[in-house]
PDB file of N, CA and C in Angstrom:
ATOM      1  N   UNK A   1     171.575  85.359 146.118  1.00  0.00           N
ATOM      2  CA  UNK A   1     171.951  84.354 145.154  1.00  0.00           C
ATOM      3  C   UNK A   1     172.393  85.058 143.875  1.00  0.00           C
ATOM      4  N   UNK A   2     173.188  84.451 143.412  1.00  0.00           N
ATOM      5  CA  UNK A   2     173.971  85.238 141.956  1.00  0.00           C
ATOM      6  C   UNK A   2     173.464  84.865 140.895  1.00  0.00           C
ATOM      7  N   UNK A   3     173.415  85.711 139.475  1.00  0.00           N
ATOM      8  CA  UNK A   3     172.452  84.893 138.319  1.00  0.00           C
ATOM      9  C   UNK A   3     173.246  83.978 137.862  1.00  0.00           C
ATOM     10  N   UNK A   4     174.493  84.168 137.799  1.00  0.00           N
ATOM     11  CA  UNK A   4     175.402  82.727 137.797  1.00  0.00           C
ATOM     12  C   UNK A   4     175.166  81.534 138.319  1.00  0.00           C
ATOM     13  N   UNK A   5     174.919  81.107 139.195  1.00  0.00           N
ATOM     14  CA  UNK A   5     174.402  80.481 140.085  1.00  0.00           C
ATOM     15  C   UNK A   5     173.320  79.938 139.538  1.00  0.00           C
ATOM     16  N   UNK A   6     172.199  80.990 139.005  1.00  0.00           N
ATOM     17  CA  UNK A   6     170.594  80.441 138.573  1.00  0.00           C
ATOM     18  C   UNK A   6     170.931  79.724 137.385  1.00  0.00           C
ATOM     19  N   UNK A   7     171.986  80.427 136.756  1.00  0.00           N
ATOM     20  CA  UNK A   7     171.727  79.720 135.099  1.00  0.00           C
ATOM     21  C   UNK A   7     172.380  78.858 134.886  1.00  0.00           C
ATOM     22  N   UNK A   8     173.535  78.430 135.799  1.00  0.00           N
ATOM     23  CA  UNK A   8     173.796  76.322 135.881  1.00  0.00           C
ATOM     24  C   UNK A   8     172.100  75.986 136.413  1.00  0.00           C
ATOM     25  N   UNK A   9     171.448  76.214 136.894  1.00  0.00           N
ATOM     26  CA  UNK A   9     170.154  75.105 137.008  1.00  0.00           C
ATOM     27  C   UNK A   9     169.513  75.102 136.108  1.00  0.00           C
ATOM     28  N   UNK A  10     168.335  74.224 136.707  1.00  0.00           N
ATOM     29  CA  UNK A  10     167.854  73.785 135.369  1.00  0.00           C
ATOM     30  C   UNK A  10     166.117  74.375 135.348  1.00  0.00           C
ATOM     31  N   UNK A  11     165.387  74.188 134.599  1.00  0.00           N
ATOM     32  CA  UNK A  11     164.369  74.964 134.540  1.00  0.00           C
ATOM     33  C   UNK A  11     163.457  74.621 135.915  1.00  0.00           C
ATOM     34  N   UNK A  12     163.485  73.772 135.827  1.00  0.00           N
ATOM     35  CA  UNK A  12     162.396  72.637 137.062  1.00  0.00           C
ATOM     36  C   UNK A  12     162.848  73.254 138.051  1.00  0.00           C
ATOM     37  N   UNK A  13     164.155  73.442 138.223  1.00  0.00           N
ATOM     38  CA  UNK A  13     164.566  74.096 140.094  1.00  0.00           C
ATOM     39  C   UNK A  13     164.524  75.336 139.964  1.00  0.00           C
ATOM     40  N   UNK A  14     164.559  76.241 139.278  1.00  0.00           N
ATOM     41  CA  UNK A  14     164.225  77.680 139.390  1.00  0.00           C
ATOM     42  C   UNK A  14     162.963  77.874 139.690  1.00  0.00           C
ATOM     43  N   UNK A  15     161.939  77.186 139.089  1.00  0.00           N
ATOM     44  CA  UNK A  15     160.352  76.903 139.254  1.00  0.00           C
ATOM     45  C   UNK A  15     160.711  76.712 140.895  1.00  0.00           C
ATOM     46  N   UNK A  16     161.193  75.557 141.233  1.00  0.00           N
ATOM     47  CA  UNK A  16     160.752  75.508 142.786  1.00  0.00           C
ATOM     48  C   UNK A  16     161.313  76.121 143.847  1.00  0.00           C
ATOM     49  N   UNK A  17     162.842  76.951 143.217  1.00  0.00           N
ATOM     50  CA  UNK A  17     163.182  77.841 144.262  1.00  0.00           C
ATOM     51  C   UNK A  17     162.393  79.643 144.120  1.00  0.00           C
ATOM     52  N   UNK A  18     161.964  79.486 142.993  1.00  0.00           N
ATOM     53  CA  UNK A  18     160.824  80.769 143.051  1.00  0.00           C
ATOM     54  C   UNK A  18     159.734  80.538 143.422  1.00  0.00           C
ATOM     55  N   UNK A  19     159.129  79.536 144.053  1.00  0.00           N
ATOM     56  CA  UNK A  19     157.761  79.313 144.959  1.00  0.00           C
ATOM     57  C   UNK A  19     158.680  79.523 146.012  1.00  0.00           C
ATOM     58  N   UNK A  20     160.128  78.883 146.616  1.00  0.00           N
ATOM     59  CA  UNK A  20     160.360  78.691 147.637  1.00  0.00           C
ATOM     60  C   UNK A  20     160.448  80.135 148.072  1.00  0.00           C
ATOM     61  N   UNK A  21     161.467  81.502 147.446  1.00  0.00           N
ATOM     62  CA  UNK A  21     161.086  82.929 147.242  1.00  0.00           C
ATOM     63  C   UNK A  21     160.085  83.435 147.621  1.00  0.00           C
ATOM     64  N   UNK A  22     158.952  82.838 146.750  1.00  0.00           N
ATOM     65  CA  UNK A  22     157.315  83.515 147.211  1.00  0.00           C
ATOM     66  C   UNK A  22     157.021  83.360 148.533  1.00  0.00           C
ATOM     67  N   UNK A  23     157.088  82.026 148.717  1.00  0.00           N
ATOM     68  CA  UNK A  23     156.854  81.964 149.914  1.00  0.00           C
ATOM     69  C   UNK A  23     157.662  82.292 151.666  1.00  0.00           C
ATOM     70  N   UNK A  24     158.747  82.724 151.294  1.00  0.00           N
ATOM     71  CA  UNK A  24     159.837  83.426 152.426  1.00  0.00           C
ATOM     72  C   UNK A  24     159.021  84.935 152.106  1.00  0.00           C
ATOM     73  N   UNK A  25     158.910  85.444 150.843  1.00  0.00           N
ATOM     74  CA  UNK A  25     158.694  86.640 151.185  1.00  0.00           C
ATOM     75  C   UNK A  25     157.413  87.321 151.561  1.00  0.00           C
ATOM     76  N   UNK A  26     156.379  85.859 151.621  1.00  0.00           N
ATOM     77  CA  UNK A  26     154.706  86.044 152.399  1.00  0.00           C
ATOM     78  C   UNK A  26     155.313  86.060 153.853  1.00  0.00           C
ATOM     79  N   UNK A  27     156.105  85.467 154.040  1.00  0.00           N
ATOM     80  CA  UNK A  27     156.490  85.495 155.777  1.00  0.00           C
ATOM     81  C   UNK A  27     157.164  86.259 156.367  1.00  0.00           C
ATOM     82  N   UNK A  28     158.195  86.828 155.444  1.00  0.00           N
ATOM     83  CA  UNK A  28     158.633  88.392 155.784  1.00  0.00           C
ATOM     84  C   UNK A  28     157.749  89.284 156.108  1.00  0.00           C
ATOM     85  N   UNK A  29     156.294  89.201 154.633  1.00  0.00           N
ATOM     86  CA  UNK A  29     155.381  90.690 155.183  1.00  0.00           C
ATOM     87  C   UNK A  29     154.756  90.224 156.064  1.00  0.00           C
ATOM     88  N   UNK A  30     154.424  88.993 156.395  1.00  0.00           N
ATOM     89  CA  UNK A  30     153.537  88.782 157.700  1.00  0.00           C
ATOM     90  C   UNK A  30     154.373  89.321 158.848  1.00  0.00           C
ATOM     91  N   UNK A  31     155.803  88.795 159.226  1.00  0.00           N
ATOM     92  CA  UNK A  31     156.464  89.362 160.377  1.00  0.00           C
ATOM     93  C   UNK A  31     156.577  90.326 160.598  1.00  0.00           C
ATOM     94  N   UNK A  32     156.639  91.447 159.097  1.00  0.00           N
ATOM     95  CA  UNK A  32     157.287  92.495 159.676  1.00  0.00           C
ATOM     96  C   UNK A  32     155.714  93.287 160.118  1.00  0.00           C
ATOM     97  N   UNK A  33     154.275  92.618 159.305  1.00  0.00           N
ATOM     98  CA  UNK A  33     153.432  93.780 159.889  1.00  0.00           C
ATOM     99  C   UNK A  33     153.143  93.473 160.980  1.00  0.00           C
ATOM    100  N   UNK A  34     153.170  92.696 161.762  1.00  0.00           N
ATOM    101  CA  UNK A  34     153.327  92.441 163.198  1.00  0.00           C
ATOM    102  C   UNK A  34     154.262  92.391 164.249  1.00  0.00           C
ATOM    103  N   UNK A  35     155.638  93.062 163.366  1.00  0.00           N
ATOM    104  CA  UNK A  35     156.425  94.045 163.959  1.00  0.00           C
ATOM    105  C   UNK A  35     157.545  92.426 164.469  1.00  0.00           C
ATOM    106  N   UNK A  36     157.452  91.834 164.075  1.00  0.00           N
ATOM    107  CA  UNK A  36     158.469  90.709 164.465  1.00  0.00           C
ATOM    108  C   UNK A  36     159.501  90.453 163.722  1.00  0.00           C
ATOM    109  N   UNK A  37     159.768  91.682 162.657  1.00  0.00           N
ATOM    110  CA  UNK A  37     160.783  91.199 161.767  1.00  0.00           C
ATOM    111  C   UNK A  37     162.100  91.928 162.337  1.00  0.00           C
ATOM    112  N   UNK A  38     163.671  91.022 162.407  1.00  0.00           N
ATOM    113  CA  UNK A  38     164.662  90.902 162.722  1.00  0.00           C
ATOM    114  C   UNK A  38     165.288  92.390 161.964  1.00  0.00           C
ATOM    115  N   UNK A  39     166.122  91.660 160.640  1.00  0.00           N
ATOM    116  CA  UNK A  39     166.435  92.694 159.168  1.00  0.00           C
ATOM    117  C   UNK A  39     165.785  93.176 158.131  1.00  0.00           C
ATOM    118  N   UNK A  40     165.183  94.012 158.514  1.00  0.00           N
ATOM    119  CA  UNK A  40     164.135  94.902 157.331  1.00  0.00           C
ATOM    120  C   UNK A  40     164.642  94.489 156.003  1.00  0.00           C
ATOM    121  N   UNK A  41     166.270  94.485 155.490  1.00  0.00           N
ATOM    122  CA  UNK A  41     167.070  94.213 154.467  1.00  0.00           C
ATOM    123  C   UNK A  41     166.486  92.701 153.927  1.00  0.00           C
ATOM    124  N   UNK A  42     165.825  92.278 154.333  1.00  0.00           N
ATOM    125  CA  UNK A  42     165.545  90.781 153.923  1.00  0.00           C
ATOM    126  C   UNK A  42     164.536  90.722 153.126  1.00  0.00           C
ATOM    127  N   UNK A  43     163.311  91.304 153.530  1.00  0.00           N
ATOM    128  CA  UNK A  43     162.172  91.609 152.066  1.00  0.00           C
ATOM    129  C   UNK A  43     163.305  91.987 150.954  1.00  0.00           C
ATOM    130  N   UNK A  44     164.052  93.019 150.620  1.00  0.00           N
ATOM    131  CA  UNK A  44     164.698  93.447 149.805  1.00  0.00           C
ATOM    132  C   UNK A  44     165.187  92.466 149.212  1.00  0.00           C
ATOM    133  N   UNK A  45     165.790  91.529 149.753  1.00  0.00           N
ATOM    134  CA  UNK A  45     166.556  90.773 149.050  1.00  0.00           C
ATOM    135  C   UNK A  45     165.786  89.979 148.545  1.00  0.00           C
ATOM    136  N   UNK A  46     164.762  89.250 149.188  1.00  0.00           N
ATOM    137  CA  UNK A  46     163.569  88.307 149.129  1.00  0.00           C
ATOM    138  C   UNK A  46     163.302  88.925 147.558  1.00  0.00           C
ATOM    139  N   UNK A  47     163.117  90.199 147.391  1.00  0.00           N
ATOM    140  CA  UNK A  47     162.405  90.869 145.818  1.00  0.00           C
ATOM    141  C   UNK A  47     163.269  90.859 145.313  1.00  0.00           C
ATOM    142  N   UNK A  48     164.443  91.071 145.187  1.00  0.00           N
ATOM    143  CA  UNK A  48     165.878  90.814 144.294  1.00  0.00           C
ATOM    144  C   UNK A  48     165.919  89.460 143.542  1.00  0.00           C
ATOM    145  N   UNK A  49     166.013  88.430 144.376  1.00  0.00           N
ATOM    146  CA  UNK A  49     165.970  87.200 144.055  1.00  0.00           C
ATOM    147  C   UNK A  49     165.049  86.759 143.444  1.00  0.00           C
ATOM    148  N   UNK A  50     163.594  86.883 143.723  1.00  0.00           N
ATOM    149  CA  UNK A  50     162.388  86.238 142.750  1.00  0.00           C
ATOM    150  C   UNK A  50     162.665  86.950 141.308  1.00  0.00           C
ATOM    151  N   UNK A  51     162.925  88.399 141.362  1.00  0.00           N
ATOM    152  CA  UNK A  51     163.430  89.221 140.131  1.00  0.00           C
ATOM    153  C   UNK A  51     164.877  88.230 139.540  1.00  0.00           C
ATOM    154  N   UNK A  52     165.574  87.946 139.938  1.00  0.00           N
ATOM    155  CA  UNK A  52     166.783  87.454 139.143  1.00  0.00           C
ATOM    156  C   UNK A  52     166.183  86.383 138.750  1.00  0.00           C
ATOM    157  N   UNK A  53     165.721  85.429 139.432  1.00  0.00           N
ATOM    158  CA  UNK A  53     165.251  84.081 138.869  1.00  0.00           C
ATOM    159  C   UNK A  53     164.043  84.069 137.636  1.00  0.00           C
ATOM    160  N   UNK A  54     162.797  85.247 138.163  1.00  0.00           N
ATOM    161  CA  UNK A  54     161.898  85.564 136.633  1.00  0.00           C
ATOM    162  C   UNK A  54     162.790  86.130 135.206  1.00  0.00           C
ATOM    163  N   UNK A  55     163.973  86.919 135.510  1.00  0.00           N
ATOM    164  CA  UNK A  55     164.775  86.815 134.783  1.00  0.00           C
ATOM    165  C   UNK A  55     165.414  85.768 134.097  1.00  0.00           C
ATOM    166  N   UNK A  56     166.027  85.342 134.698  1.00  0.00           N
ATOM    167  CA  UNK A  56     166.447  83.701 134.146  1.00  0.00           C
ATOM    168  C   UNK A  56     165.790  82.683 133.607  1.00  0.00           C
ATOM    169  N   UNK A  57     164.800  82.559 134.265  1.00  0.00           N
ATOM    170  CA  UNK A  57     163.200  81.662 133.514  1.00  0.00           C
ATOM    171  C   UNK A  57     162.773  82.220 132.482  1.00  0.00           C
ATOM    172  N   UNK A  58     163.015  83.288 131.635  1.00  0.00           N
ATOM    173  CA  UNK A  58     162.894  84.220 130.860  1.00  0.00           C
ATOM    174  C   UNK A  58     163.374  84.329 129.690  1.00  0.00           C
ATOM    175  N   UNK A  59     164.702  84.004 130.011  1.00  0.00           N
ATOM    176  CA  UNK A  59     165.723  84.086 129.085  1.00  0.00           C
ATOM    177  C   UNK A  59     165.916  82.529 128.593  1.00  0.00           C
ATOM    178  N   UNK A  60     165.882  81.624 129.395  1.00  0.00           N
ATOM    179  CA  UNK A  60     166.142  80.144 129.191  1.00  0.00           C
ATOM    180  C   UNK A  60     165.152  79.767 128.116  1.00  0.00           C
ATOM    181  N   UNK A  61     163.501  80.349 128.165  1.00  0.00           N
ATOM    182  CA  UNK A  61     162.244  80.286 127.373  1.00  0.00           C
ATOM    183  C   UNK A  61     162.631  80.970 126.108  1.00  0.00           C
ATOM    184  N   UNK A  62     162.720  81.558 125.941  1.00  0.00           N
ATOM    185  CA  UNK A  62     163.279  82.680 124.899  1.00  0.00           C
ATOM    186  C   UNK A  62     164.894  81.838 123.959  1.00  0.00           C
ATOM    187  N   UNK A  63     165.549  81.164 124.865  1.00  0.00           N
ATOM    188  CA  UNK A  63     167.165  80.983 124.471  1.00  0.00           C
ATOM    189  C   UNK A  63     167.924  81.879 124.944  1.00  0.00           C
ATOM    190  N   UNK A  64     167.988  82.894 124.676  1.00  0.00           N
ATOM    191  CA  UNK A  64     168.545  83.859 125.306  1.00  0.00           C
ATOM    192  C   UNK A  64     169.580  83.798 126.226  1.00  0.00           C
ATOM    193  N   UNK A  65     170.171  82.816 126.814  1.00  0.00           N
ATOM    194  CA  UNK A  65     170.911  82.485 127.687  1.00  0.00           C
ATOM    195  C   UNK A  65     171.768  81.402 127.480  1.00  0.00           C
TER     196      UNK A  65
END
């Protein structure tokens, strides 16, 4: 997801697409330590994204954006 993207939304949906984040990336480490994970590349991104969005929630609090 692009930070472009994050910063047309609005505060309320960044809140719930960064639980939605948290929670893809509890199911990534569950799969992969039981060896069921597909693209290793996907945690990665999974941490990219919660990072862009705490970013953005960040800056919106602040003004900054």
């Amino acid at each position: 997801m692009k930070a472009e993207e994050l910063r047309a939304k609005s505060e309320a949906d960044l809140k719930a697409l960064l639980l939605d984040k948290r929670k893809e990336q509890f199911n990534l480490r569950m799969q992969h330590g039981s060896g069921q994970q597909t693209r290793p590349s996907q945690v990665r991104e999974a941490r990219r994204d919660i990072a862009r969005i705490k970013t953005i929630l960040g800056q919106k609090r602040t003004g900054g954006a």
